[in-house]
N, C-alpha and C. Protein backbone atom coordinates (compact mmCIF):
# COMPACT_ATOMS: atom_id res chain seq x y z
N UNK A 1 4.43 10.07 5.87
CA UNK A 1 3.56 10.04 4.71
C UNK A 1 4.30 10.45 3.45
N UNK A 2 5.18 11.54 3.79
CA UNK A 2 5.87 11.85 2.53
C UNK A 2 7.34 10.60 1.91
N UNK A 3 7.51 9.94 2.68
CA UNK A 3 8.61 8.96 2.50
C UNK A 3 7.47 8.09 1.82
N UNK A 4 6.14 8.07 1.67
CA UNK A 4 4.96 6.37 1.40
C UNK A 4 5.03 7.30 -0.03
N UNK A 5 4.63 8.68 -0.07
CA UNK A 5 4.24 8.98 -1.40
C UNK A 5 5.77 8.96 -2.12
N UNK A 6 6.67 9.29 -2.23
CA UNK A 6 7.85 9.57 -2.65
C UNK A 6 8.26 7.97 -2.94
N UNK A 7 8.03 7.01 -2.30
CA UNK A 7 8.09 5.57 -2.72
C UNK A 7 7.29 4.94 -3.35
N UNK A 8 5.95 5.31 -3.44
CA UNK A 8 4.78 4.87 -4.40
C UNK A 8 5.37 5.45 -5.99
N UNK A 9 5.14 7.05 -5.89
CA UNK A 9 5.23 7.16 -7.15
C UNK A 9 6.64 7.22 -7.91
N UNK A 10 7.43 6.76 -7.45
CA UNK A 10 9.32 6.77 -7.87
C UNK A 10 9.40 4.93 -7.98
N UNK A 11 8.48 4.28 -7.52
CA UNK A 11 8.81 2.82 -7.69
C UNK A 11 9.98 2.50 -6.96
N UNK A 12 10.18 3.01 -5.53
CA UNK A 12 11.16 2.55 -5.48
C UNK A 12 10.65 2.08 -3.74
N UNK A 13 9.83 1.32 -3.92
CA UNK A 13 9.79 0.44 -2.31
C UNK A 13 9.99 -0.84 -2.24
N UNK A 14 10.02 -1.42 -1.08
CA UNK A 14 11.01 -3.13 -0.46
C UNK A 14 9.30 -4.15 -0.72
N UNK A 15 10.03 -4.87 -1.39
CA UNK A 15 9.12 -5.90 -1.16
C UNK A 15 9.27 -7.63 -0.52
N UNK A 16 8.61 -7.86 -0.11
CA UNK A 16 8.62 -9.46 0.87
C UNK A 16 7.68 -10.35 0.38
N UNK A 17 7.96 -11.30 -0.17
CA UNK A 17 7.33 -12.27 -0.77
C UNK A 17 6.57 -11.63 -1.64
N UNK A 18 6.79 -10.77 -2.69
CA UNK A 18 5.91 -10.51 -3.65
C UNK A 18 4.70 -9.34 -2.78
N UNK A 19 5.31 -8.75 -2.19
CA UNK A 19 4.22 -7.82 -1.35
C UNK A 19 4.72 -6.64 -0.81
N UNK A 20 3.47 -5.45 -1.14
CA UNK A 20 4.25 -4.26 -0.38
C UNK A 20 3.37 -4.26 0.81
N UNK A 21 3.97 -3.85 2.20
CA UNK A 21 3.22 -4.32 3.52
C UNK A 21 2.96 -2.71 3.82
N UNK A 22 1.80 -2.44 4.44
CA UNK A 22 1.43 -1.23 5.00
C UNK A 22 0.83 -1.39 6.43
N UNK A 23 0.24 -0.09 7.15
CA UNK A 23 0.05 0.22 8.09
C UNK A 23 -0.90 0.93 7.90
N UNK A 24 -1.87 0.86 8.85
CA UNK A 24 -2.82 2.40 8.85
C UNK A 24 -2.79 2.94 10.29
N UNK A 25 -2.96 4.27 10.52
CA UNK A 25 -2.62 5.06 11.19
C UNK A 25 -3.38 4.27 12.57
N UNK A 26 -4.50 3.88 12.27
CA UNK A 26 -5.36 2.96 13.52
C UNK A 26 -4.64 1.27 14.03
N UNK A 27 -3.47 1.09 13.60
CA UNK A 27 -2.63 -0.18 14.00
C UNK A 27 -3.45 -1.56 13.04
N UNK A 28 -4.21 -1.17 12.13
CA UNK A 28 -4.57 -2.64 11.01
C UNK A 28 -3.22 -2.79 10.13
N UNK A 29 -3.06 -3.72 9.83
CA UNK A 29 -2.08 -4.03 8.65
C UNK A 29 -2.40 -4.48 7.38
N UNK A 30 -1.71 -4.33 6.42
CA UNK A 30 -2.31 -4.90 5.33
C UNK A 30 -0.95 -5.07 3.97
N UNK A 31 -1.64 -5.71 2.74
CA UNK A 31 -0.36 -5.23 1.86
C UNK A 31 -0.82 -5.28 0.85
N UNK A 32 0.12 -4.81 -0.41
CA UNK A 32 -0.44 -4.83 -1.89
C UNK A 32 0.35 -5.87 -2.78
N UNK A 33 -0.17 -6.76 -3.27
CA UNK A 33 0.62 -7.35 -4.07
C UNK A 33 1.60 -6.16 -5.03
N UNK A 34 2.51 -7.11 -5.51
CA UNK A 34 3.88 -5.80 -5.87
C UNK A 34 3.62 -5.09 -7.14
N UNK A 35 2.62 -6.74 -7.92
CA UNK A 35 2.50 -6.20 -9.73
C UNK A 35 1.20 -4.98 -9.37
N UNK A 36 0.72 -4.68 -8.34
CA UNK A 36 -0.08 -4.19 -8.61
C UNK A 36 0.47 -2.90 -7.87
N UNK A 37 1.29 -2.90 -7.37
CA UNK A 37 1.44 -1.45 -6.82
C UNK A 37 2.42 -0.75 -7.95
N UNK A 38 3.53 -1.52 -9.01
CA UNK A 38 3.74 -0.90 -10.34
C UNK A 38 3.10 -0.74 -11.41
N UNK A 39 1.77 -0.73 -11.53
CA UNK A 39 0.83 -0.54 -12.00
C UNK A 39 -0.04 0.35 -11.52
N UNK A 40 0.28 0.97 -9.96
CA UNK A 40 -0.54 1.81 -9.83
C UNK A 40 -2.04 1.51 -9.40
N UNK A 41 -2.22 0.68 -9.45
CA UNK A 41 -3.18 -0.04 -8.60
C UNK A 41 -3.60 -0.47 -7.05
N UNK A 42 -4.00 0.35 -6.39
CA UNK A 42 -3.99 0.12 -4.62
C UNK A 42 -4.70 -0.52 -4.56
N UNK A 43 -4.62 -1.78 -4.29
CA UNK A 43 -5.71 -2.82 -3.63
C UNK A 43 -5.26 -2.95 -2.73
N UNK A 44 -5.44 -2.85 -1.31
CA UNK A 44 -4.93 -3.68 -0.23
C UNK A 44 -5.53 -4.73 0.24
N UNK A 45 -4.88 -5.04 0.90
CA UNK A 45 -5.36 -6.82 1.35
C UNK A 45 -5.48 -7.15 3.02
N UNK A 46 -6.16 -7.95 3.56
CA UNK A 46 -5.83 -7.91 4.60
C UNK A 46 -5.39 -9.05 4.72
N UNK A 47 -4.53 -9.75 6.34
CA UNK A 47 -3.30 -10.68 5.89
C UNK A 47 -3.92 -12.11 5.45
N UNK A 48 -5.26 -12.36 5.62
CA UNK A 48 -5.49 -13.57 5.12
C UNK A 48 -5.92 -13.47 4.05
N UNK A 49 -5.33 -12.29 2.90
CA UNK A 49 -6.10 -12.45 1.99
C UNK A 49 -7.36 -11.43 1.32
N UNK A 50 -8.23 -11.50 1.97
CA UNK A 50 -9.23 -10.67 1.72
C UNK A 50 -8.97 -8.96 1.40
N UNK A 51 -9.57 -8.70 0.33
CA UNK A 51 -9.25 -7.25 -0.06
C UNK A 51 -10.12 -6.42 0.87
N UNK A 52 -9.18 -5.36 1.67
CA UNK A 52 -9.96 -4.15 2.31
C UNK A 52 -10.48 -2.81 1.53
N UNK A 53 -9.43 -2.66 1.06
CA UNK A 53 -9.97 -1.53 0.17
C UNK A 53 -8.93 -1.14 -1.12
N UNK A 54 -9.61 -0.56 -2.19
CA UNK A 54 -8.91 0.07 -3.36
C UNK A 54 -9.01 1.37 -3.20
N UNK A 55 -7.53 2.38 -3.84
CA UNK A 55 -7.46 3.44 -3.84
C UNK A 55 -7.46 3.58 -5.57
N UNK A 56 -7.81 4.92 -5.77
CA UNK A 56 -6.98 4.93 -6.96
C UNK A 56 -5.89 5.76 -7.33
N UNK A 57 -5.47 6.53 -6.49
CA UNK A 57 -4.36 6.86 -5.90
C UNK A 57 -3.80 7.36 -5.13
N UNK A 58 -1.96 7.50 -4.97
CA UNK A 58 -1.47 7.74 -3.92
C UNK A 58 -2.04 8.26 -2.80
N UNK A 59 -2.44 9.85 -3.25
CA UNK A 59 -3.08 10.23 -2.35
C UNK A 59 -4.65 10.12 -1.45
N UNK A 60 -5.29 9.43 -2.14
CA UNK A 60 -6.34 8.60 -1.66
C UNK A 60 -5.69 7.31 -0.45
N UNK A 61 -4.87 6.63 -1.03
CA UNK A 61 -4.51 6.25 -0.22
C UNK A 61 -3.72 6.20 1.51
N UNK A 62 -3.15 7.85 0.99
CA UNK A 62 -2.55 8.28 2.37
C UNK A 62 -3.82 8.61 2.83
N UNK A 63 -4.98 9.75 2.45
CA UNK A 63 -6.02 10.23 2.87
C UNK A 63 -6.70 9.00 4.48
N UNK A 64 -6.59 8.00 3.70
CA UNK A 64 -7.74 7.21 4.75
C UNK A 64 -6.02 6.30 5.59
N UNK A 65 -4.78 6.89 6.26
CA UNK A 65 -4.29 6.70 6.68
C UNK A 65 -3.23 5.24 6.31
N UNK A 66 -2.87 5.34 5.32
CA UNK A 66 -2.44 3.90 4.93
C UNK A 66 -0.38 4.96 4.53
N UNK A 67 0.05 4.05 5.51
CA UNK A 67 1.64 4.20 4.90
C UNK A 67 2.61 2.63 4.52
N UNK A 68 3.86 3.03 4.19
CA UNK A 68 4.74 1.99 4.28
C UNK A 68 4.62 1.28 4.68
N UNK A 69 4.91 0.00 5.72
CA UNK A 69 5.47 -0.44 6.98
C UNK A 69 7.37 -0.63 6.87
């Protein structure tokens, strides 16, 4: 969790096709488009698309189990 926050807020995570890919602690996957994770914006997505949930930040986002992949 501390390697997801330390890469959220330093801007410094990998992206794949325009996407940052995550995990939640329960094995769902998901990702954030990239302009929106330098902006600070957590939307995640699930892979076809559909938005699961918005954080509004980092730590909201670790809260409900969401890291790197």
């Amino acid at each position: 969790m501390d390697q997801t926050r330390e890469a959220l807020e330093c801007l410094s995570f990998a992206t794949r096709a325009g996407k940052v890919w995550l995990k939640q602690i329960d094995g769902e996957f998901g990702y954030m488009d990239d302009d929106d994770a330098l902006r600070g914006h957590y939307a995640i997505h699930a892979l076809g698309g559909d938005a699961l949930s918005t954080f509004d930040s980092v730590s909201e986002l670790l809260d409900h189990g969401w890291v790197l992949d």
